[in-house]
N, C-alpha and C. Protein backbone atom coordinates (compact mmCIF):
# COMPACT_ATOMS: atom_id res chain seq x y z
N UNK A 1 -16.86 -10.04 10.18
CA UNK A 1 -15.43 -9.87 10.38
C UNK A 1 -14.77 -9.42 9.09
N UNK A 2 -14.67 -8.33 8.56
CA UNK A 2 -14.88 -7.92 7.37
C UNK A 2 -12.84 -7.61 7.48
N UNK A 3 -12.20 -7.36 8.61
CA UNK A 3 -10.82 -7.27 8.19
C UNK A 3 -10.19 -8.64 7.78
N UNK A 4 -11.03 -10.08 8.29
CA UNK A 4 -10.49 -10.91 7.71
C UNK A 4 -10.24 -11.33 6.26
N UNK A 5 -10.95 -10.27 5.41
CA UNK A 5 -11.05 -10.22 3.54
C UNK A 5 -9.30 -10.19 3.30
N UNK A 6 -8.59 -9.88 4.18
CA UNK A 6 -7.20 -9.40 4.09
C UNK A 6 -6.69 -11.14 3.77
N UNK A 7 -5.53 -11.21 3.83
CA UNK A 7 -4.71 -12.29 3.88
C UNK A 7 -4.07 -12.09 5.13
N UNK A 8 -3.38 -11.07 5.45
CA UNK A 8 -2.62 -10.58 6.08
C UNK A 8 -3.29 -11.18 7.69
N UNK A 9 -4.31 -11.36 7.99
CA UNK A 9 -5.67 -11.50 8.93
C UNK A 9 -5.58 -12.93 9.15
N UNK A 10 -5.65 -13.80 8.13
CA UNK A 10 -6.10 -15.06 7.93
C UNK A 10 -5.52 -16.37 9.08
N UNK A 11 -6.87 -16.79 9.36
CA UNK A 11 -6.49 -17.79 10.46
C UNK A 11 -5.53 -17.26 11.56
N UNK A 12 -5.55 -16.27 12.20
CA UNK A 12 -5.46 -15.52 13.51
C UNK A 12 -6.32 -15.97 14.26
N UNK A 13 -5.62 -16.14 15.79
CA UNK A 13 -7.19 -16.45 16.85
C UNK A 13 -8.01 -15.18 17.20
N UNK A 14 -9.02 -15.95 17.29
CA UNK A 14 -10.43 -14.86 17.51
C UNK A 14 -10.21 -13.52 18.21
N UNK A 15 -9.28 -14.32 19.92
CA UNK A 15 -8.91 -13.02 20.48
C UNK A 15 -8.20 -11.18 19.70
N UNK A 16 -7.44 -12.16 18.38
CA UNK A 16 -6.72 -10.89 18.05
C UNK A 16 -7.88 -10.05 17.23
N UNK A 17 -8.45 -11.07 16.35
CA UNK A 17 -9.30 -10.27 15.01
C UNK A 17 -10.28 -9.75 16.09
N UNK A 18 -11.26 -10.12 17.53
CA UNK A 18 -11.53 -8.85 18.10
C UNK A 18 -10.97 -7.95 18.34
N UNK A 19 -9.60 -7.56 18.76
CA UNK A 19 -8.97 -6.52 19.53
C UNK A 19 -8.87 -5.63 17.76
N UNK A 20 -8.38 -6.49 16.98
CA UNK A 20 -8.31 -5.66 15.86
C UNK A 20 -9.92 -4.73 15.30
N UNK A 21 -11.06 -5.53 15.45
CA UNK A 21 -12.01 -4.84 15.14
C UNK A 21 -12.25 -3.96 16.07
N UNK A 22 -12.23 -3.96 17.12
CA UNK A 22 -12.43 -2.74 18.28
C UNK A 22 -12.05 -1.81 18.07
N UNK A 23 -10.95 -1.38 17.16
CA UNK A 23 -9.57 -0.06 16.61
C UNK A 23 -10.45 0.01 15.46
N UNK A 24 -10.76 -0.86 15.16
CA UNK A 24 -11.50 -0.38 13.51
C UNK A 24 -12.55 0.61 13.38
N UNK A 25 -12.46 1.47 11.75
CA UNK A 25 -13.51 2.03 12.13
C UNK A 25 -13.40 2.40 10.49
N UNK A 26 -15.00 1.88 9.55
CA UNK A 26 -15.23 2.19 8.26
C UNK A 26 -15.19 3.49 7.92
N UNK A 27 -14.67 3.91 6.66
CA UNK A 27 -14.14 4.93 6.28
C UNK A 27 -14.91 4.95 4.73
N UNK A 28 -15.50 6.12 4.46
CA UNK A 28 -16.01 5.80 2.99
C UNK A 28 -15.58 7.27 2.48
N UNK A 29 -14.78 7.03 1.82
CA UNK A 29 -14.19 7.68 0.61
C UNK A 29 -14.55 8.28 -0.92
N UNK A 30 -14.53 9.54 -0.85
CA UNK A 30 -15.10 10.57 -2.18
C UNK A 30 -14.35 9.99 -3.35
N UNK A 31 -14.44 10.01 -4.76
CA UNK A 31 -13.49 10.44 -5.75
C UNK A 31 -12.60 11.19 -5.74
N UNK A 32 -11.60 11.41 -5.73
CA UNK A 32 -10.62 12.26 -5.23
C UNK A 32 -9.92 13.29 -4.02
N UNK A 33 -10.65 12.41 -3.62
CA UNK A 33 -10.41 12.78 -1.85
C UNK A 33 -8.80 12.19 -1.68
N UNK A 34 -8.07 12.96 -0.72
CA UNK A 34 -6.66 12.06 -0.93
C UNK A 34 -6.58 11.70 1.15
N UNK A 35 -6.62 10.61 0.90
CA UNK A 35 -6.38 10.25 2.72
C UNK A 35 -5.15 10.62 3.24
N UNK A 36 -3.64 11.03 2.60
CA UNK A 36 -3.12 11.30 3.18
C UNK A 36 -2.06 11.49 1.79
N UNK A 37 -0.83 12.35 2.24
CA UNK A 37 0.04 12.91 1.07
C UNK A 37 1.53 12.26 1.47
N UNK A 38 2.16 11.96 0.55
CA UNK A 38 3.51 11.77 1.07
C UNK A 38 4.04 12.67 1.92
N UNK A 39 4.88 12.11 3.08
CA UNK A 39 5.92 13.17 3.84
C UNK A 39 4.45 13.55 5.41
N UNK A 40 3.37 12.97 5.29
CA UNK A 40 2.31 13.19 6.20
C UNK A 40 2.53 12.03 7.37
N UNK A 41 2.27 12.95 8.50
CA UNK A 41 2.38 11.52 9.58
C UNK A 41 2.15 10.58 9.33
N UNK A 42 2.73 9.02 9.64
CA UNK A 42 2.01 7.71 9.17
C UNK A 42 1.35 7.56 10.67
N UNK A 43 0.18 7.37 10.72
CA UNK A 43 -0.80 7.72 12.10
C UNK A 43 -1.63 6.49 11.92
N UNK A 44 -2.16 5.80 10.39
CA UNK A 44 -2.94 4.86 10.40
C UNK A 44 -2.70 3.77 9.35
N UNK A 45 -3.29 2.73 9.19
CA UNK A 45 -3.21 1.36 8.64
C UNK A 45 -4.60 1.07 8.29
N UNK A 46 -4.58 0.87 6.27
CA UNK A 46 -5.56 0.95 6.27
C UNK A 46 -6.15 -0.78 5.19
N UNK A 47 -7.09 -1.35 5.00
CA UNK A 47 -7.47 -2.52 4.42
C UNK A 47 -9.10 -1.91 3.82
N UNK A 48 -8.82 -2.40 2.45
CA UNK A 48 -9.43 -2.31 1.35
C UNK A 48 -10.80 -2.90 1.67
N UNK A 49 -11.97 -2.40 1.35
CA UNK A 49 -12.96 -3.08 1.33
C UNK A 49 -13.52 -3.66 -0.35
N UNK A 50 -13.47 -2.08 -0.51
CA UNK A 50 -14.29 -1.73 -1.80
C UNK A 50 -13.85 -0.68 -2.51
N UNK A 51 -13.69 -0.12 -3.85
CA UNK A 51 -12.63 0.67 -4.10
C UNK A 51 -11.54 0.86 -5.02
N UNK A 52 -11.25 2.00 -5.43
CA UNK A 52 -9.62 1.82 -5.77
C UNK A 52 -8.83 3.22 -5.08
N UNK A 53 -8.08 3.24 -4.47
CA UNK A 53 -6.94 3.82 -4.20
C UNK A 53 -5.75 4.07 -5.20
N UNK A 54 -5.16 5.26 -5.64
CA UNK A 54 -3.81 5.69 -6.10
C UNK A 54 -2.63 6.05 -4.86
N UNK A 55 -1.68 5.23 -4.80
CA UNK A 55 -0.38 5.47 -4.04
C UNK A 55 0.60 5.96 -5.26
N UNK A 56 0.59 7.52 -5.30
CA UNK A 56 1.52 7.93 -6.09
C UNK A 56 2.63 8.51 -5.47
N UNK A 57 3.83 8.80 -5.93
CA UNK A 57 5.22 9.79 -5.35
C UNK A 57 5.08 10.87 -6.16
N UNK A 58 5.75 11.86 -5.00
CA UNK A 58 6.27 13.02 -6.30
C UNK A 58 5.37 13.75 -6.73
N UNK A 59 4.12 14.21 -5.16
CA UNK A 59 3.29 15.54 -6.07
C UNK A 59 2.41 14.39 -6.90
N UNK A 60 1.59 13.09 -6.70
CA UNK A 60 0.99 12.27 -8.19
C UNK A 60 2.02 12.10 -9.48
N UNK A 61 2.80 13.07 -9.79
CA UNK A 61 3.91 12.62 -10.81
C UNK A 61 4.17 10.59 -11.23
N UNK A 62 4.14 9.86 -9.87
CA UNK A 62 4.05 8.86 -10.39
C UNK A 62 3.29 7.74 -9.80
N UNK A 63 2.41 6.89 -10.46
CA UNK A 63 1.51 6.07 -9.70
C UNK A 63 2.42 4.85 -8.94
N UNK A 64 3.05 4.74 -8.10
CA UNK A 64 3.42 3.15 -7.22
C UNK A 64 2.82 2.12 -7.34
N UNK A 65 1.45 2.31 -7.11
CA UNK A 65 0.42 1.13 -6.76
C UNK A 65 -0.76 1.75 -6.95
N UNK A 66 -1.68 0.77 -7.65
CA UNK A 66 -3.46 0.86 -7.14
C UNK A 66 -3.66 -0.35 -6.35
N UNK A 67 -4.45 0.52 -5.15
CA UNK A 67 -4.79 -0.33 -4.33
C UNK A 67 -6.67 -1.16 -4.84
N UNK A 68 -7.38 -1.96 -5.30
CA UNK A 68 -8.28 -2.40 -5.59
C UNK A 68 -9.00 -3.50 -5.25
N UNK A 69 -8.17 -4.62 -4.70
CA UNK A 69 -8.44 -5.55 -4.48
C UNK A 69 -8.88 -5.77 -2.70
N UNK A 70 -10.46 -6.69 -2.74
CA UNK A 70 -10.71 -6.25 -1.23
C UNK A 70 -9.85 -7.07 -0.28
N UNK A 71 -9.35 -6.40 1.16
CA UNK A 71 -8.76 -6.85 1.57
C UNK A 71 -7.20 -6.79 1.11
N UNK A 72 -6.77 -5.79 0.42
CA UNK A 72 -5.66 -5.28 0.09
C UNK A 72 -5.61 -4.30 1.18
N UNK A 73 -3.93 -4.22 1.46
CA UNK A 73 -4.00 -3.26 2.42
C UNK A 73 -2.76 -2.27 2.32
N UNK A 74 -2.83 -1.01 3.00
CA UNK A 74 -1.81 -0.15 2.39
C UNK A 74 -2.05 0.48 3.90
N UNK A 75 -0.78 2.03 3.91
CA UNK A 75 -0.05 2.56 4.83
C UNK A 75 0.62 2.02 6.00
N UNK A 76 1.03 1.03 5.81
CA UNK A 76 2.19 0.08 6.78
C UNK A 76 2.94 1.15 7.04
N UNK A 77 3.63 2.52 6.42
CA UNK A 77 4.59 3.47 6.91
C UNK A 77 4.20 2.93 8.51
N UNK A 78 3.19 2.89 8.76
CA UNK A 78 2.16 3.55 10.89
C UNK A 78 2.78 2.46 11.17
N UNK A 79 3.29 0.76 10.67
CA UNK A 79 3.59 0.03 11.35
C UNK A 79 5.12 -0.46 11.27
N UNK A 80 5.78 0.32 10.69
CA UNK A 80 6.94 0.15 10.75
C UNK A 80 8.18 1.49 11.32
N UNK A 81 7.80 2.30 12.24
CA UNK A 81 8.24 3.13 12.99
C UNK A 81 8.68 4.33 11.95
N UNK A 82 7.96 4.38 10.62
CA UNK A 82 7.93 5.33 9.82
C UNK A 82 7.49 6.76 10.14
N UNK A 83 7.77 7.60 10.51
CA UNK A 83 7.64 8.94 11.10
C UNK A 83 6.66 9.09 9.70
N UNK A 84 6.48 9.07 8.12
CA UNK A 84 5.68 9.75 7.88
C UNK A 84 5.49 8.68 6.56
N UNK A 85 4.35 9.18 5.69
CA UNK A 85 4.18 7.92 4.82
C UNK A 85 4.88 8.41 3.48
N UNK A 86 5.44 7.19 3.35
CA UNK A 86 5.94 6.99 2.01
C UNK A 86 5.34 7.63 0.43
N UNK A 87 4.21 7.76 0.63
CA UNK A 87 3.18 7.95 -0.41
C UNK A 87 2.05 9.15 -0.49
N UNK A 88 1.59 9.20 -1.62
CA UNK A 88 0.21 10.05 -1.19
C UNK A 88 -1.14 8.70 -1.86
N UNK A 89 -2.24 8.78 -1.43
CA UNK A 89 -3.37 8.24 -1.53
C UNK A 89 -4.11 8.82 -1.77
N UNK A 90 -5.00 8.48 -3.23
CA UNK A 90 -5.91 8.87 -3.60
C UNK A 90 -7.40 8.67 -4.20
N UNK A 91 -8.35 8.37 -3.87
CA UNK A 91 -9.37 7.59 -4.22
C UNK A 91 -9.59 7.76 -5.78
N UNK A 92 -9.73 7.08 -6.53
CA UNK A 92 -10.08 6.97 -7.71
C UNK A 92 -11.41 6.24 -7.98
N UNK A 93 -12.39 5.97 -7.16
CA UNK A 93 -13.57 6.10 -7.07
C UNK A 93 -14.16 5.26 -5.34
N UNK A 94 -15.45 5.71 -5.92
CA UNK A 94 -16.23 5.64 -4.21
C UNK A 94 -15.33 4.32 -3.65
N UNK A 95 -15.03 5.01 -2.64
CA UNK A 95 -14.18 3.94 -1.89
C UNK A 95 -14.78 3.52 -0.50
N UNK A 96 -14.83 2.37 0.20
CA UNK A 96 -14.70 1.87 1.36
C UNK A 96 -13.58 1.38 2.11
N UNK A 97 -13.34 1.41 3.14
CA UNK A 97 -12.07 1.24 3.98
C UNK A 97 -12.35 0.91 5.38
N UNK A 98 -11.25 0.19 5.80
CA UNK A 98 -11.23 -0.23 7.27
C UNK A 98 -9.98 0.56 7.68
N UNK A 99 -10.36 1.73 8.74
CA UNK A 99 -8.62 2.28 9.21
C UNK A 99 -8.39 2.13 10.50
N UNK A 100 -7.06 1.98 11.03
CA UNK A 100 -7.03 1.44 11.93
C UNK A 100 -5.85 2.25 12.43
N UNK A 101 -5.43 2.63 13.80
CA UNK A 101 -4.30 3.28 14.63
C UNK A 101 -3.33 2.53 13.96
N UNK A 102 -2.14 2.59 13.38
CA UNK A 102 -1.21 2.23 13.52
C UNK A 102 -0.49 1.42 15.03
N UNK A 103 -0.27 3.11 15.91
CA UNK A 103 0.07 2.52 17.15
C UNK A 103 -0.52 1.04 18.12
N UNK A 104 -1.97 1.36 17.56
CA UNK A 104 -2.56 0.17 18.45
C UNK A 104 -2.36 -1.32 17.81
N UNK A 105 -2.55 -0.91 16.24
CA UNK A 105 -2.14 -2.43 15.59
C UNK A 105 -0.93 -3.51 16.16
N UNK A 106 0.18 -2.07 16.56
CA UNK A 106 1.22 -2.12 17.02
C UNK A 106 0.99 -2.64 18.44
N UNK A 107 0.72 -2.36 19.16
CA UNK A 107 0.64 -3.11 20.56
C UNK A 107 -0.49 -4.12 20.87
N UNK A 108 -1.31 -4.19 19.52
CA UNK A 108 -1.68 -5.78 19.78
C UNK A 108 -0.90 -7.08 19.32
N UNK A 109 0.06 -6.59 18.34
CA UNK A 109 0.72 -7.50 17.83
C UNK A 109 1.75 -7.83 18.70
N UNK A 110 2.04 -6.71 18.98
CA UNK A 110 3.34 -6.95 20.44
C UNK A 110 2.96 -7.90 21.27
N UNK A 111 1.96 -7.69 22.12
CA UNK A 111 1.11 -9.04 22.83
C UNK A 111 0.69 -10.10 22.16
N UNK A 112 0.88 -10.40 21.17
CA UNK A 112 0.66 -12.11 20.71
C UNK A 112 2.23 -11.90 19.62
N UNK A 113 3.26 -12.46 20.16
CA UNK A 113 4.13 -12.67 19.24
C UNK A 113 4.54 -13.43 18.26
N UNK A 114 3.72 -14.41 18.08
CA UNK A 114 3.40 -15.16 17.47
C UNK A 114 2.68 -15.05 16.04
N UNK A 115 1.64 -14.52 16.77
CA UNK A 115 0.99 -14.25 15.26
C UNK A 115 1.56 -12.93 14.89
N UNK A 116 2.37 -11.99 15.52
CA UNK A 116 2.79 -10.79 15.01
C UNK A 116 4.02 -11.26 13.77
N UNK A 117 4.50 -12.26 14.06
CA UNK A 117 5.66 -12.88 13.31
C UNK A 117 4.91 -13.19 11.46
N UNK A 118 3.85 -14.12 11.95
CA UNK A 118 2.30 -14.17 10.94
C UNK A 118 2.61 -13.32 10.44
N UNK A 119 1.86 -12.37 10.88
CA UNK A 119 1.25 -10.57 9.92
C UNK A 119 2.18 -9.70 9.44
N UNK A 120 3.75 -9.82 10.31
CA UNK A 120 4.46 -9.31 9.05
C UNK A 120 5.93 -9.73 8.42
N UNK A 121 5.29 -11.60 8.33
CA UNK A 121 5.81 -12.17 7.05
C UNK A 121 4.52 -12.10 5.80
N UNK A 122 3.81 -11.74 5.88
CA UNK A 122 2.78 -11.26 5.46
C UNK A 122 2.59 -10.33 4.63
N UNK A 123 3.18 -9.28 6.01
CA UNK A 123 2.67 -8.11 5.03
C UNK A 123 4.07 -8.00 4.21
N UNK A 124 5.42 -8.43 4.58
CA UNK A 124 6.45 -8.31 4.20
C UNK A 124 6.40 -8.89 2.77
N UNK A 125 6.01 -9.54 2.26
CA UNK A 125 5.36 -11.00 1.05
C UNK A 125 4.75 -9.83 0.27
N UNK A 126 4.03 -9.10 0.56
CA UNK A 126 2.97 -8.14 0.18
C UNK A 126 3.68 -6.76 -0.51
N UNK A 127 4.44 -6.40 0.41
CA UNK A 127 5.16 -5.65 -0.08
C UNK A 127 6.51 -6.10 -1.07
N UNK A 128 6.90 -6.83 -0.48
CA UNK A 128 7.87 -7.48 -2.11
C UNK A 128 7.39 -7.96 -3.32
N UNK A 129 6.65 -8.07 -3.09
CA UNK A 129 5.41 -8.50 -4.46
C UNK A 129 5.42 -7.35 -5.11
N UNK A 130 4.74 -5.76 -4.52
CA UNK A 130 5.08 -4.66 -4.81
C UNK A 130 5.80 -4.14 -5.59
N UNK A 131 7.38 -4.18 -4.81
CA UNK A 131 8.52 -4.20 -5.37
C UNK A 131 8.61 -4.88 -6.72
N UNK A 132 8.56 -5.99 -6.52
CA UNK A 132 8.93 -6.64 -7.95
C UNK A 132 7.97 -6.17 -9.36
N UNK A 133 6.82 -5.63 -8.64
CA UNK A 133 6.09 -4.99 -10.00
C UNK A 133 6.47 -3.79 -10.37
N UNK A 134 6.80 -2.84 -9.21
CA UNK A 134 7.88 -1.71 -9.58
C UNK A 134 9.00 -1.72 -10.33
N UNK A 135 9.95 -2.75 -9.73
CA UNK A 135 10.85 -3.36 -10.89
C UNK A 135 10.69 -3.58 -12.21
N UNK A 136 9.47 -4.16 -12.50
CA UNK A 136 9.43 -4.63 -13.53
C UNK A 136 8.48 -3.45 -14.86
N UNK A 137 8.17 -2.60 -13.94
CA UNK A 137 7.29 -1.24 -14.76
C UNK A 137 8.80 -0.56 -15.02
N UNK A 138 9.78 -0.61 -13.52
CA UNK A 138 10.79 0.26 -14.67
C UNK A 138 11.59 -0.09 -15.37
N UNK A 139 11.70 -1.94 -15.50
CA UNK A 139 12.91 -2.21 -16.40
C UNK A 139 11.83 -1.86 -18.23
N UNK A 140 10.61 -2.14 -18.30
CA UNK A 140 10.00 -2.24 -19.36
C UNK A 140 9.77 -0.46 -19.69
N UNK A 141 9.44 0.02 -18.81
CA UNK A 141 9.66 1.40 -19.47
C UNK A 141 11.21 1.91 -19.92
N UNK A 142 12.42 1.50 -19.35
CA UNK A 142 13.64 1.95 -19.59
C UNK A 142 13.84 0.98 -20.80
N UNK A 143 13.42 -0.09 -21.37
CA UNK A 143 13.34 -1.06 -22.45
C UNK A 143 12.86 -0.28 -23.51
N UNK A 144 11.68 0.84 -23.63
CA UNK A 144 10.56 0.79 -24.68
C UNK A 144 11.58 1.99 -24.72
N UNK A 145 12.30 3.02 -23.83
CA UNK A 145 13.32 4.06 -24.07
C UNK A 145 14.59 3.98 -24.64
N UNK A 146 14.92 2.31 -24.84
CA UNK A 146 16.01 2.42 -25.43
C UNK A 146 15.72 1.09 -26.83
N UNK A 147 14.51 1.22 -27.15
CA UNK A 147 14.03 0.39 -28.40
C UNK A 147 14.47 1.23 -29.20
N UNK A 148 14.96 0.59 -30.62
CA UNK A 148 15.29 0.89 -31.78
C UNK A 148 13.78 1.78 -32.57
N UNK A 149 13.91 2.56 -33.24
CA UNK A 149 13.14 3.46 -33.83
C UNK A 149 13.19 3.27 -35.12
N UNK A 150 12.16 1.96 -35.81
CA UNK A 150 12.43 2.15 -37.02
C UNK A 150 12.41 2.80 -38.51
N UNK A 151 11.38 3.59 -37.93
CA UNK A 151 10.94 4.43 -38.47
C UNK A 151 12.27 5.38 -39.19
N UNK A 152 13.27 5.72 -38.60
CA UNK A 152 14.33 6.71 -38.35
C UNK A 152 15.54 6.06 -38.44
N UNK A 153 15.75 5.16 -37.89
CA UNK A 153 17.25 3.90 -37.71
C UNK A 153 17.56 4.69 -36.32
N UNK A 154 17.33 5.68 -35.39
CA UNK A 154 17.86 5.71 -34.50
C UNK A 154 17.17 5.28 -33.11
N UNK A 155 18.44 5.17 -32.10
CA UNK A 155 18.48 4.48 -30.96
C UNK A 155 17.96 5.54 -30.12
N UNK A 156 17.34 5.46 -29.26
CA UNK A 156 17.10 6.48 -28.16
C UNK A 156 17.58 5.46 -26.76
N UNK A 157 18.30 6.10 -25.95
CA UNK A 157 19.19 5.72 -24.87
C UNK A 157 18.97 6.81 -23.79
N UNK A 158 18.89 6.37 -22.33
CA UNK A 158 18.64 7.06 -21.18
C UNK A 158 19.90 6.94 -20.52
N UNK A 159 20.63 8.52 -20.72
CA UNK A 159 22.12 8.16 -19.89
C UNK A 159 21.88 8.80 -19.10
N UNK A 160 23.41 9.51 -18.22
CA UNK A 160 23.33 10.34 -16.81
C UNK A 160 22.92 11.75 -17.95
N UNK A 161 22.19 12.42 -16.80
CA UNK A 161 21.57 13.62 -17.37
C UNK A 161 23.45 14.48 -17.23
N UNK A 162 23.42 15.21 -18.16
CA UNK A 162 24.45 16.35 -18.30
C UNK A 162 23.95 17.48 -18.03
C-alpha cells in the first residue's frame, strides 16, 4: 500500500485506500523530464515515492517547492476545480511516483465524506505549511536586499519599480 507513505492517506478505511490504488498507476521519471508546465490542464494528483521534483513559476524563473520527501504530494490544482496547474514540475533526478486522476480522487472522496473532510484538512495543513515557507524565503530575501552594505555605508532598498 505504497500511497499510504503519504500522511494525507493515513488511517483511512481499507475500502478507500483500495479504490485509491485501483486509479493508481507508478510513474518513473527521467532527470529533467517536466510532468507538466504551469497554465497545463490540472488532469492528475500526484504522491512522491522516491525522488525530487522542482515546482517552479515563471518559465523555472522561480523554484516554489522541492518536492523530496516520500509520500509528499503535489498537483492538488486536479483536486480543487483548478482548470490548470499552478506550477511547472520538474524532475531533478530519477524519480518515482504514484499518479492518480484527479477527477476520480474526486469522486471517491465525494462518496465517503467523512474521510474526504480527513484528506483535505490535510492536504490543506500541507499546503499552508508551503505557504509559510514561501513567506518566509521572501521576507529573508527582501531582508538580505535591504541589509546595510558595509563595505560602502550604503543601503540598498526594493521600492515600486519607476
Amino acid at each position: 500500500m505504497f500511497i499510504q507513505q503519504s500522511d494525507l492517506f493515513r488511517n483511512m478505511e481499507h475500502e478507500i485506500i483500495k479504490a485509491f490504488m485501483d486509479i493508481s498507476e507508478k510513474q518513473d521519471v527521467a532527470v529533467g523530464e517536466i510532468l507538466f508546465r504551469e497554465g497545463d490542464p490540472a488532469t492528475h494528483f500526484y504522491v512522491m515515492l522516491k525522488g525530487a521534483i522542482k515546482l517552479s513559476l515563471k518559465e523555472g524563473s522561480y523554484v516554489a517547492h522541492v518536492v523530496s520527501r516520500p509520500g509528499e504530494v503535489f498537483g492538488w490544482s486536479s483536486l480543487f476545480d483548478r482548470d490548470a496547474y499552478s506550477a511547472t514540475a520538474e524532475a531533478l533526478a530519477e524519480t518515482r511516483l504514484v499518479r492518480m486522476p484527479g477527477d476520480q480522487v474526486k469522486a471517491i472522496l465525494e462518496k465517503h465524506p467523512e474521510s474526504a473532510m480527513r484528506f483535505y484538512r490535510r492536504l490543506c495543513k500541507t499546503l499552508g505549511e508551503r505557504l509559510v515557507r514561501s513567506y518566509e524565503a521572501i521576507t529573508s530575501a527582501v531582508h538580505a536586499m535591504t541589509a546595510e552594505s558595509h563595505g560602502t555605508g550604503q543601503i540598498l532598498t526594493m521600492g515600486p519599480a519607476h
